[in-house]
PDB file of N, CA and C in Angstrom:
ATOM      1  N   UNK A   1     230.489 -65.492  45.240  1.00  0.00           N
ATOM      2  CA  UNK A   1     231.523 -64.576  45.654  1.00  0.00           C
ATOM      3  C   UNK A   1     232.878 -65.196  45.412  1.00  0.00           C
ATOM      4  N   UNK A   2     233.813 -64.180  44.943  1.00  0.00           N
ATOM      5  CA  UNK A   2     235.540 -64.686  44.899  1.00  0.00           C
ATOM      6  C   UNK A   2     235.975 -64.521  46.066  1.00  0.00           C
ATOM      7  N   UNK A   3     236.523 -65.294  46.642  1.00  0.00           N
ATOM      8  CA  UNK A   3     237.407 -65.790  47.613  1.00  0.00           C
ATOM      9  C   UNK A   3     238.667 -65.884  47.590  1.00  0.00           C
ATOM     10  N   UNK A   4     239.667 -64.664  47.875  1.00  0.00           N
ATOM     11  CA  UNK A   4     240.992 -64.408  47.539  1.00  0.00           C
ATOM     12  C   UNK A   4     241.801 -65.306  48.844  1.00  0.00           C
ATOM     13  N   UNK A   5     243.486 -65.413  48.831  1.00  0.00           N
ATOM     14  CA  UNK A   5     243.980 -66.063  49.564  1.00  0.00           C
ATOM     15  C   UNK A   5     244.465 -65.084  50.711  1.00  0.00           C
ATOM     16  N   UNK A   6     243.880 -65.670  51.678  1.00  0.00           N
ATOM     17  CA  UNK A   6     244.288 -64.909  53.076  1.00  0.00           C
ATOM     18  C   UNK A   6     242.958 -64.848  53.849  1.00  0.00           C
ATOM     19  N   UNK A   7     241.844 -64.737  53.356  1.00  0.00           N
ATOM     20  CA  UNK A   7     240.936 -64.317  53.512  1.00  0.00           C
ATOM     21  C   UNK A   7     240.446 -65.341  55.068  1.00  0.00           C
ATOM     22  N   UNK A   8     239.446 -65.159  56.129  1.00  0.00           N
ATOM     23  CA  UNK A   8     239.028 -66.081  57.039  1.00  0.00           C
ATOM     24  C   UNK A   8     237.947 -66.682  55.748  1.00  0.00           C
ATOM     25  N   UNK A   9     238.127 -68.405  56.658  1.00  0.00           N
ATOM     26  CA  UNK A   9     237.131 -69.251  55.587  1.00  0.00           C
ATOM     27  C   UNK A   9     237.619 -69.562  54.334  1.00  0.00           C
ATOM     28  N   UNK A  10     238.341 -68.807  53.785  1.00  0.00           N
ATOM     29  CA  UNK A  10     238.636 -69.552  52.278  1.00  0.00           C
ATOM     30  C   UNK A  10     239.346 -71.036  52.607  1.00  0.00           C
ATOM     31  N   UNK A  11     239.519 -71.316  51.853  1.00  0.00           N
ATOM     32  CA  UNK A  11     239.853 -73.385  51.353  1.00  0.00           C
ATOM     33  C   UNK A  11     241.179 -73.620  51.177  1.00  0.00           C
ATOM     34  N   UNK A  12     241.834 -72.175  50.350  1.00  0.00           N
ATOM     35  CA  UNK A  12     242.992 -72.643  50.333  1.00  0.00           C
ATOM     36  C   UNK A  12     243.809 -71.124  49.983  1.00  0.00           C
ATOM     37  N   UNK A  13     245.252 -71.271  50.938  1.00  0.00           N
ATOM     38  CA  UNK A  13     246.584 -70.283  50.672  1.00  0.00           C
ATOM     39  C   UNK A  13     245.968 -69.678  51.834  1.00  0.00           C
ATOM     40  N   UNK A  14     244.990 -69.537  52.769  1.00  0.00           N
ATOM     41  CA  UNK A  14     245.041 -68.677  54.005  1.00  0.00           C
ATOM     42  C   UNK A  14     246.277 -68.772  54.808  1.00  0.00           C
ATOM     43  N   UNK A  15     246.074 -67.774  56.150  1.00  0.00           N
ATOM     44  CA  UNK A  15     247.497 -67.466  56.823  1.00  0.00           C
ATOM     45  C   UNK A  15     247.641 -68.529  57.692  1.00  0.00           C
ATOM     46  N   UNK A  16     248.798 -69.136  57.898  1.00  0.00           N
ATOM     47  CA  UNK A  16     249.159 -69.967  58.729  1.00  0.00           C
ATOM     48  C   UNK A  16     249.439 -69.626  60.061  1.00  0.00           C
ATOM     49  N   UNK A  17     248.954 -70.764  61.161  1.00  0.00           N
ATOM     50  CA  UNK A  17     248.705 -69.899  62.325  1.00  0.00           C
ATOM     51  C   UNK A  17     250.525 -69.371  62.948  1.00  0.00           C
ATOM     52  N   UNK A  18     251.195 -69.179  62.446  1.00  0.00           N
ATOM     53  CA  UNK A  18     252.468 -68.924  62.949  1.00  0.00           C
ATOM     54  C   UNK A  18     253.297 -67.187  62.493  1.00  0.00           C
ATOM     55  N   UNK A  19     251.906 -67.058  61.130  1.00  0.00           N
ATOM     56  CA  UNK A  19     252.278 -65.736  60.576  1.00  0.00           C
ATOM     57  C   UNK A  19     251.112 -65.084  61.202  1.00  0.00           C
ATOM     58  N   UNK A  20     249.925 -65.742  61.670  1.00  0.00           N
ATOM     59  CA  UNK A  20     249.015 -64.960  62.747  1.00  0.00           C
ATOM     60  C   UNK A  20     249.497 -64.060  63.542  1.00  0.00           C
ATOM     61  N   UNK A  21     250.258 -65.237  64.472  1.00  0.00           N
ATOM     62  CA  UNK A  21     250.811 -65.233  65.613  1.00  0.00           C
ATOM     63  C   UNK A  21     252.045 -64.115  65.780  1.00  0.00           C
ATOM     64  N   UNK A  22     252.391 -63.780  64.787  1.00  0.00           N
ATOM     65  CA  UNK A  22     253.309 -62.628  64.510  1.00  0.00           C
ATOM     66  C   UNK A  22     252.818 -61.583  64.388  1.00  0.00           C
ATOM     67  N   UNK A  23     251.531 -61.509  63.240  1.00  0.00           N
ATOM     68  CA  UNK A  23     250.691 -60.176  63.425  1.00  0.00           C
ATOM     69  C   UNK A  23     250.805 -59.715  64.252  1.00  0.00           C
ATOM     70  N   UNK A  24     249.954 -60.458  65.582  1.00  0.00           N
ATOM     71  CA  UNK A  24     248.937 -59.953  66.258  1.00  0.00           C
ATOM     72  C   UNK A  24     250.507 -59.855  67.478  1.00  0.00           C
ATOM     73  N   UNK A  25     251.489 -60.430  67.873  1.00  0.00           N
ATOM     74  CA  UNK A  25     252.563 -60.053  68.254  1.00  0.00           C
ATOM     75  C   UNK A  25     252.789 -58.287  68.094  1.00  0.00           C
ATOM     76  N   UNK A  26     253.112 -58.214  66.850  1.00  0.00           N
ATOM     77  CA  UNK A  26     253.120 -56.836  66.052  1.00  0.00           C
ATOM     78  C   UNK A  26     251.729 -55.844  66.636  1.00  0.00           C
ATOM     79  N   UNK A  27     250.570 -56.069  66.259  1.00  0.00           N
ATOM     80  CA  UNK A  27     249.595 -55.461  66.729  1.00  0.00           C
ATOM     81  C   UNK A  27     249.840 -54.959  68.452  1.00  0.00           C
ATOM     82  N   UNK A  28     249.728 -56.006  68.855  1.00  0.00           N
ATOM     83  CA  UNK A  28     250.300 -55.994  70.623  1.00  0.00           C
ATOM     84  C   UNK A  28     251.726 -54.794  70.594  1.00  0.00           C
ATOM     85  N   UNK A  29     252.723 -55.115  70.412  1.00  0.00           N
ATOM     86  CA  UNK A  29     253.467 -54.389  70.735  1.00  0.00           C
ATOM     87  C   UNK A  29     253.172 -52.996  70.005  1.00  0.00           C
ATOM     88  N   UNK A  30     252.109 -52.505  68.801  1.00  0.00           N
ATOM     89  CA  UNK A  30     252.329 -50.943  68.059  1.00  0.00           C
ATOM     90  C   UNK A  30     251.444 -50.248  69.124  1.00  0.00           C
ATOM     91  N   UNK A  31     250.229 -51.277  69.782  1.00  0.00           N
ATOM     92  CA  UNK A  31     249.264 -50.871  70.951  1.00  0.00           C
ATOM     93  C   UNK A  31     249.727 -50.636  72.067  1.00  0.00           C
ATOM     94  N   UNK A  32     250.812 -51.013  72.677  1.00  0.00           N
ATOM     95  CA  UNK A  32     251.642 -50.796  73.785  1.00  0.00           C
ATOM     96  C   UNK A  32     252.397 -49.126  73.576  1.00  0.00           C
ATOM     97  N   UNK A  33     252.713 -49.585  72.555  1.00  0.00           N
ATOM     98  CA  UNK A  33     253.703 -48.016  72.383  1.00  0.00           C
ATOM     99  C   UNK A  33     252.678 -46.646  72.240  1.00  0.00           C
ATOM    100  N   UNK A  34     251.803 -47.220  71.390  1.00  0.00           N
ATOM    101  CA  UNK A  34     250.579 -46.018  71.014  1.00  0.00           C
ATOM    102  C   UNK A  34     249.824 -45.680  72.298  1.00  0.00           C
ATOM    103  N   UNK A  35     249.772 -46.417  73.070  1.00  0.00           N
ATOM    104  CA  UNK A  35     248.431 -46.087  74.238  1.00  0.00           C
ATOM    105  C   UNK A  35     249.492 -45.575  75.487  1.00  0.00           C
ATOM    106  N   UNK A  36     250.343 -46.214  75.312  1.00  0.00           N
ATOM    107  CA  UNK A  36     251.385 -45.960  76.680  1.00  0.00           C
ATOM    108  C   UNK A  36     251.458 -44.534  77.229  1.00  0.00           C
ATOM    109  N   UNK A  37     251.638 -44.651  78.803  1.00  0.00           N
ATOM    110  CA  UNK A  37     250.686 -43.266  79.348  1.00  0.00           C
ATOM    111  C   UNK A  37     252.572 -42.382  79.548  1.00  0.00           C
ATOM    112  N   UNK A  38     252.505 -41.574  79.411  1.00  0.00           N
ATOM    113  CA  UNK A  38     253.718 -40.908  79.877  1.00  0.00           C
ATOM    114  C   UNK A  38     254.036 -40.822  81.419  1.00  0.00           C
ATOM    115  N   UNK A  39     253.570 -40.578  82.122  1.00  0.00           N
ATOM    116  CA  UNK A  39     253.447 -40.598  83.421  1.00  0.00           C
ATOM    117  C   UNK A  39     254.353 -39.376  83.961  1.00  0.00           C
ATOM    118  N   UNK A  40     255.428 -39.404  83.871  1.00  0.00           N
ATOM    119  CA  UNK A  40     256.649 -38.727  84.235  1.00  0.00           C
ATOM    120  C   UNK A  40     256.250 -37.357  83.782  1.00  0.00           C
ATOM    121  N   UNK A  41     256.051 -36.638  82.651  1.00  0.00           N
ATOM    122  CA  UNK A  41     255.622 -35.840  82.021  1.00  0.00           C
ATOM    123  C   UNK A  41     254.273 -35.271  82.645  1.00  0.00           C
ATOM    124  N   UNK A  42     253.351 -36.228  82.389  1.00  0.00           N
ATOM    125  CA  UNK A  42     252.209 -35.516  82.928  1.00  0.00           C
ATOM    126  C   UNK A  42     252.312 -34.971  84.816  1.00  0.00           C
ATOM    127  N   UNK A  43     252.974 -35.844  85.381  1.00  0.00           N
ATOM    128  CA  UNK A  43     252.836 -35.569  86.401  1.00  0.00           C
ATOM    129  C   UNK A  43     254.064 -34.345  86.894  1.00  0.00           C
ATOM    130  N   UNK A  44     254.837 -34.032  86.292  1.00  0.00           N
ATOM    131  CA  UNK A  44     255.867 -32.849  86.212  1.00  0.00           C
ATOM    132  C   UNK A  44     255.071 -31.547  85.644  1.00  0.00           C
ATOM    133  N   UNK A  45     254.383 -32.211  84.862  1.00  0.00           N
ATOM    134  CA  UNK A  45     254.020 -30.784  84.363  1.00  0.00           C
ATOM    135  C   UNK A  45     251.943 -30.145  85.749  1.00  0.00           C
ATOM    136  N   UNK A  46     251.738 -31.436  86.013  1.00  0.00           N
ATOM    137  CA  UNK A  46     251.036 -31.103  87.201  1.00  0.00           C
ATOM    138  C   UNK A  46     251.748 -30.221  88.397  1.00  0.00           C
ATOM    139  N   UNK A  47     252.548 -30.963  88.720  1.00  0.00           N
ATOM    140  CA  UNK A  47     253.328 -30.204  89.879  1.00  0.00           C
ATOM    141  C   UNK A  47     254.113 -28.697  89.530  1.00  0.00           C
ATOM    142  N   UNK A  48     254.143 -28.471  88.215  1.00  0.00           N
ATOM    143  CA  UNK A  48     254.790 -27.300  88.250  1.00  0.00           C
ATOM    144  C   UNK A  48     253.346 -26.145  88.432  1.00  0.00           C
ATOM    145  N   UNK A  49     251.714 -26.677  88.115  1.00  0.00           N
ATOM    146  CA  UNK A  49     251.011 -26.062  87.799  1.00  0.00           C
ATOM    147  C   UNK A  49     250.423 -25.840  89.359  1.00  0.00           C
ATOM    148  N   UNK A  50     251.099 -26.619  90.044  1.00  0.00           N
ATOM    149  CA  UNK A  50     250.267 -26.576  91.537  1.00  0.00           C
ATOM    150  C   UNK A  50     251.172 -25.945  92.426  1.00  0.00           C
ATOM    151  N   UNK A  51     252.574 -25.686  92.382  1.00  0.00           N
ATOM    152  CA  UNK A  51     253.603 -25.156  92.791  1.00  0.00           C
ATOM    153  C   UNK A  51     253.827 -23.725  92.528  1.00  0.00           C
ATOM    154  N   UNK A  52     253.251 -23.644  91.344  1.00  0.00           N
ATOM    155  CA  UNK A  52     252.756 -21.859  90.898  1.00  0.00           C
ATOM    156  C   UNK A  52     251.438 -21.089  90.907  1.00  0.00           C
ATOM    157  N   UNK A  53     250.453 -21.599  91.443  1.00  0.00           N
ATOM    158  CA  UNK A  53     249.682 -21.822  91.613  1.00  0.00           C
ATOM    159  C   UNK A  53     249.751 -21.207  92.973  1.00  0.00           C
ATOM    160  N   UNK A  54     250.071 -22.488  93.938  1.00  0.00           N
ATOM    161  CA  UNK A  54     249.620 -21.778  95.824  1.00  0.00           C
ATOM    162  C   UNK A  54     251.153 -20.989  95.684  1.00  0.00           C
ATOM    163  N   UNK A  55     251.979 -21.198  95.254  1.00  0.00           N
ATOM    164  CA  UNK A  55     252.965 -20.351  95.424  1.00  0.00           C
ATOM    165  C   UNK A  55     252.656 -18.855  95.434  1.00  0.00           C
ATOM    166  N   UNK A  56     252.065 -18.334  94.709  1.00  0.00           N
ATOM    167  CA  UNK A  56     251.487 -17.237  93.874  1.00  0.00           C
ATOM    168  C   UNK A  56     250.452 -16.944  95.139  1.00  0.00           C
ATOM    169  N   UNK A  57     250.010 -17.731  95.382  1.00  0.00           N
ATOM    170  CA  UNK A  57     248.535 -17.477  96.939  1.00  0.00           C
ATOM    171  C   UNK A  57     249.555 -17.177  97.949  1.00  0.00           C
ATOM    172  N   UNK A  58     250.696 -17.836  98.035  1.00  0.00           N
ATOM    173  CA  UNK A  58     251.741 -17.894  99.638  1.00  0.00           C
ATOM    174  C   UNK A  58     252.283 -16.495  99.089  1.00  0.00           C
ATOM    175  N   UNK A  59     252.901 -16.157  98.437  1.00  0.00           N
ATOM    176  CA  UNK A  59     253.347 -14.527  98.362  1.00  0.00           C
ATOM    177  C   UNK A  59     252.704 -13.558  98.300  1.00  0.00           C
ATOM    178  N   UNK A  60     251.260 -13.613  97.806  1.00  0.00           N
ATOM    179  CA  UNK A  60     250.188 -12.520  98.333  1.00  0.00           C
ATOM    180  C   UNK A  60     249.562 -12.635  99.538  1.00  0.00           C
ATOM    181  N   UNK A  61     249.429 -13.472  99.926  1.00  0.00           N
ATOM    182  CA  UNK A  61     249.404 -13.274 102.279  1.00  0.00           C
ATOM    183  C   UNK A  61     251.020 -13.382 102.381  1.00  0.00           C
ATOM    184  N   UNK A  62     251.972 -13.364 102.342  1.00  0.00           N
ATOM    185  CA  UNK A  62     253.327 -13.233 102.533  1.00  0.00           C
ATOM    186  C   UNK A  62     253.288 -11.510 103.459  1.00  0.00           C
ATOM    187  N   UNK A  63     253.659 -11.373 104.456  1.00  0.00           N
ATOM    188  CA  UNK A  63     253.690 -10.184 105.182  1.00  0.00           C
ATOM    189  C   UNK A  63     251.838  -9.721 105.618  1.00  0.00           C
ATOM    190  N   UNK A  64     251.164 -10.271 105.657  1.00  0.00           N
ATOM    191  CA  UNK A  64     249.479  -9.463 105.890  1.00  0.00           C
ATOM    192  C   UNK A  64     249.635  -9.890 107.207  1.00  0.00           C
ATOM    193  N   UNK A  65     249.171  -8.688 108.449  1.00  0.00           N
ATOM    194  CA  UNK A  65     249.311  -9.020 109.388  1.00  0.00           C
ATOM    195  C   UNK A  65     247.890  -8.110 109.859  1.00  0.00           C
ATOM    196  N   UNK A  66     246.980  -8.394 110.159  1.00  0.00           N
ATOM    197  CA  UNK A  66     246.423  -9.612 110.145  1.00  0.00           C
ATOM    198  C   UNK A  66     246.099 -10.609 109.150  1.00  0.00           C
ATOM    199  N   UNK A  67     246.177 -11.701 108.557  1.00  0.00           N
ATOM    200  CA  UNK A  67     246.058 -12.419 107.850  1.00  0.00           C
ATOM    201  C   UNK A  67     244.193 -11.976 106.770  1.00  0.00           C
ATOM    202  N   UNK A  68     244.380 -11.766 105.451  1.00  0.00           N
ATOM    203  CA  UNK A  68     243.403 -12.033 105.274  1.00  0.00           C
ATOM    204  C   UNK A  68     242.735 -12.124 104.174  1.00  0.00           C
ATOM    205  N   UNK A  69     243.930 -13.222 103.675  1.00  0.00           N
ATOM    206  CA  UNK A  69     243.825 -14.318 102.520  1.00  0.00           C
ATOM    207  C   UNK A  69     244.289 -14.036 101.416  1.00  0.00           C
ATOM    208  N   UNK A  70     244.144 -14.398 100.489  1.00  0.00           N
ATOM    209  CA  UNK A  70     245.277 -14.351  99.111  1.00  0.00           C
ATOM    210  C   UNK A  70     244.151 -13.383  98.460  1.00  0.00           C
ATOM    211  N   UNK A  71     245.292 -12.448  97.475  1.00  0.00           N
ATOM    212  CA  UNK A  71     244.506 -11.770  96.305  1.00  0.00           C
ATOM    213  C   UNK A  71     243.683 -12.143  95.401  1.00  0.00           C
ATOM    214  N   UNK A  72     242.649 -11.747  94.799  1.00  0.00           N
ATOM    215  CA  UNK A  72     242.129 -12.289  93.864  1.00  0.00           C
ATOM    216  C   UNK A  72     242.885 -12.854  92.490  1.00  0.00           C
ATOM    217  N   UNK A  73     243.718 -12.155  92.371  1.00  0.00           N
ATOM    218  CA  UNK A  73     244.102 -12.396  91.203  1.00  0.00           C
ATOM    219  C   UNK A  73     245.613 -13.407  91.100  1.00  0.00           C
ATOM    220  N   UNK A  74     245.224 -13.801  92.629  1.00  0.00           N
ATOM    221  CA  UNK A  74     246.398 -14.948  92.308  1.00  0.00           C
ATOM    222  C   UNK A  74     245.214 -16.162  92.382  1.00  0.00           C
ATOM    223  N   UNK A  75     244.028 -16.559  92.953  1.00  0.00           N
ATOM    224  CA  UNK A  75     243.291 -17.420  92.451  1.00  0.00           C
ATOM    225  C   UNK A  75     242.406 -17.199  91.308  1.00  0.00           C
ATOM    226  N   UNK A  76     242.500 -16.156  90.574  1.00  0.00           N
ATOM    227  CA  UNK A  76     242.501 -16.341  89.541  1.00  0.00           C
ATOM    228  C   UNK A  76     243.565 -16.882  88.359  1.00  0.00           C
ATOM    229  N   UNK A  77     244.912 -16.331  89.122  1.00  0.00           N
ATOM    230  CA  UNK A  77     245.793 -17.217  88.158  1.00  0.00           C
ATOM    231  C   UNK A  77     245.866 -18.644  88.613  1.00  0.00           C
ATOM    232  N   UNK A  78     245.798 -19.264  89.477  1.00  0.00           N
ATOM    233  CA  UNK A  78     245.414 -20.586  90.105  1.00  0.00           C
ATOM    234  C   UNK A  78     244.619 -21.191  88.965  1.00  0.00           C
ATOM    235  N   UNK A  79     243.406 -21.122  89.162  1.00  0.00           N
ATOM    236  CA  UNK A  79     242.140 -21.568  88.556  1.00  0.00           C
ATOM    237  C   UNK A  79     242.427 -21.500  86.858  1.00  0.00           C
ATOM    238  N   UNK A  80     243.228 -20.454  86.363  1.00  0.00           N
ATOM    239  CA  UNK A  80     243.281 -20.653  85.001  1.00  0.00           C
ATOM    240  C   UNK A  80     245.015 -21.397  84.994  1.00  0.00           C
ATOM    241  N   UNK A  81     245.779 -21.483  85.058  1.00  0.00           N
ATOM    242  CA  UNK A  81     246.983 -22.527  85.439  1.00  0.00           C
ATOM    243  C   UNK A  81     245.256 -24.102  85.218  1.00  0.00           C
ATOM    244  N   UNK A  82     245.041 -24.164  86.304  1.00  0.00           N
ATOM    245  CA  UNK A  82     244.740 -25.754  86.631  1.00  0.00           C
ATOM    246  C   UNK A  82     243.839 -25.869  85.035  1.00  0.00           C
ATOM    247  N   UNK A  83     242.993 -24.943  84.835  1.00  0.00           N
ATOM    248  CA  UNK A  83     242.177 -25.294  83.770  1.00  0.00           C
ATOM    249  C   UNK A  83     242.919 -25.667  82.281  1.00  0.00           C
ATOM    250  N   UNK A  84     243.844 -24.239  81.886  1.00  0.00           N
ATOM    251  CA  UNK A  84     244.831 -24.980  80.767  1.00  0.00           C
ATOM    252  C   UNK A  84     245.907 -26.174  81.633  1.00  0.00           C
ATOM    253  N   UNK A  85     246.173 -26.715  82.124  1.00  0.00           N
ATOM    254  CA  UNK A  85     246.243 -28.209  82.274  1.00  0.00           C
ATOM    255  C   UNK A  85     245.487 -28.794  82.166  1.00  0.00           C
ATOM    256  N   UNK A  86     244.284 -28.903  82.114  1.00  0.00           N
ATOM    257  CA  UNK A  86     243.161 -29.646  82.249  1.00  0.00           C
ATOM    258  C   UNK A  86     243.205 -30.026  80.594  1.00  0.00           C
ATOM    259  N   UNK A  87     243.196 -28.708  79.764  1.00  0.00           N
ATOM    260  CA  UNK A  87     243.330 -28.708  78.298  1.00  0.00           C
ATOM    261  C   UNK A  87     244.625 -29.435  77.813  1.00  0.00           C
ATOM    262  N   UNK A  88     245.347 -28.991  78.450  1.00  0.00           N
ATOM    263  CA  UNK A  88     246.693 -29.530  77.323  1.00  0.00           C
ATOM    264  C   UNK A  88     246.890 -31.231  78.020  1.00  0.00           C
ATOM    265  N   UNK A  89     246.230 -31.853  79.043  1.00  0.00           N
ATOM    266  CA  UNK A  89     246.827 -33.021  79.423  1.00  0.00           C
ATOM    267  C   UNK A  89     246.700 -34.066  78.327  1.00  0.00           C
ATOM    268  N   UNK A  90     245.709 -34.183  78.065  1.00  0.00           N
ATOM    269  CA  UNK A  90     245.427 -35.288  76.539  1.00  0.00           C
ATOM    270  C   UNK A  90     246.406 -35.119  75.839  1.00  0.00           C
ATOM    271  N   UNK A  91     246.525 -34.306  74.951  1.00  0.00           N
ATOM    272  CA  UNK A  91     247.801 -34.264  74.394  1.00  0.00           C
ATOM    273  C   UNK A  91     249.224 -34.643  74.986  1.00  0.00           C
ATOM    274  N   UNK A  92     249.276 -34.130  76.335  1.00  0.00           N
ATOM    275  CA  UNK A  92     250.790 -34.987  77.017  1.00  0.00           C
ATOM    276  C   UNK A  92     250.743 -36.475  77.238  1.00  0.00           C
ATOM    277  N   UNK A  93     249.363 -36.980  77.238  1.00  0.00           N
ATOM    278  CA  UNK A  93     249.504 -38.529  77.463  1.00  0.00           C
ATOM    279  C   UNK A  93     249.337 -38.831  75.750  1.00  0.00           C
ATOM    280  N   UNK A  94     249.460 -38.377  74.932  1.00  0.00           N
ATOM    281  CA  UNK A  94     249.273 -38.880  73.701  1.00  0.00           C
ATOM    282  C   UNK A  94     250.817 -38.824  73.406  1.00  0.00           C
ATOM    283  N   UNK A  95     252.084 -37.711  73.284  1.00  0.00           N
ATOM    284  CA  UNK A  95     253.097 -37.410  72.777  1.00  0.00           C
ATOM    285  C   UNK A  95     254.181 -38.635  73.548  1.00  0.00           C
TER     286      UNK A  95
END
């Protein structure tokens, strides 16, 4: 087999451990930026989904006297709110 320079194991012209050490510097910091979680984002865009959500439940018992519980179709908008978050979050911790 040919044995080009750089290669692990070859004899001679491999990388010196100081241009390693820079790589993998480099590697480290493109992995930091790439994986890094948004936090701020995801969790703003949670709270707006949970805030519209029971909000939407608190204005349909809003005036019921006797009390007797939220409309269907505001836990249905609940439940589909939480689910497309559920969908789009990957993507907010990726951007």
């Amino acid at each position: 087999m040919n044995e080009t320079a750089g290669t692990a194991g070859g004899s001679g012209g491999g990388l010196d451990p100081r241009g390693a050490a820079a790589i993998m510097t480099q590697a480290g910091e493109r992995a930091r930026c790439e994986l890094r979680v948004r936090r701020p984002v995801v969790f703003v865009t949670w709270g707006v989904v949970v805030l519209a959500g029971y909000g939407a439940m608190w204005l349909s018992v809003r005036g019921q006297r006797p009390v007797t519980g939220p409309a269907w179709e505001t836990l249905l908008l609940a439940f589909l709110l939480i689910l497309a978050m559920a969908a789009i979050e990957p993507r907010l911790r990726r951007s």
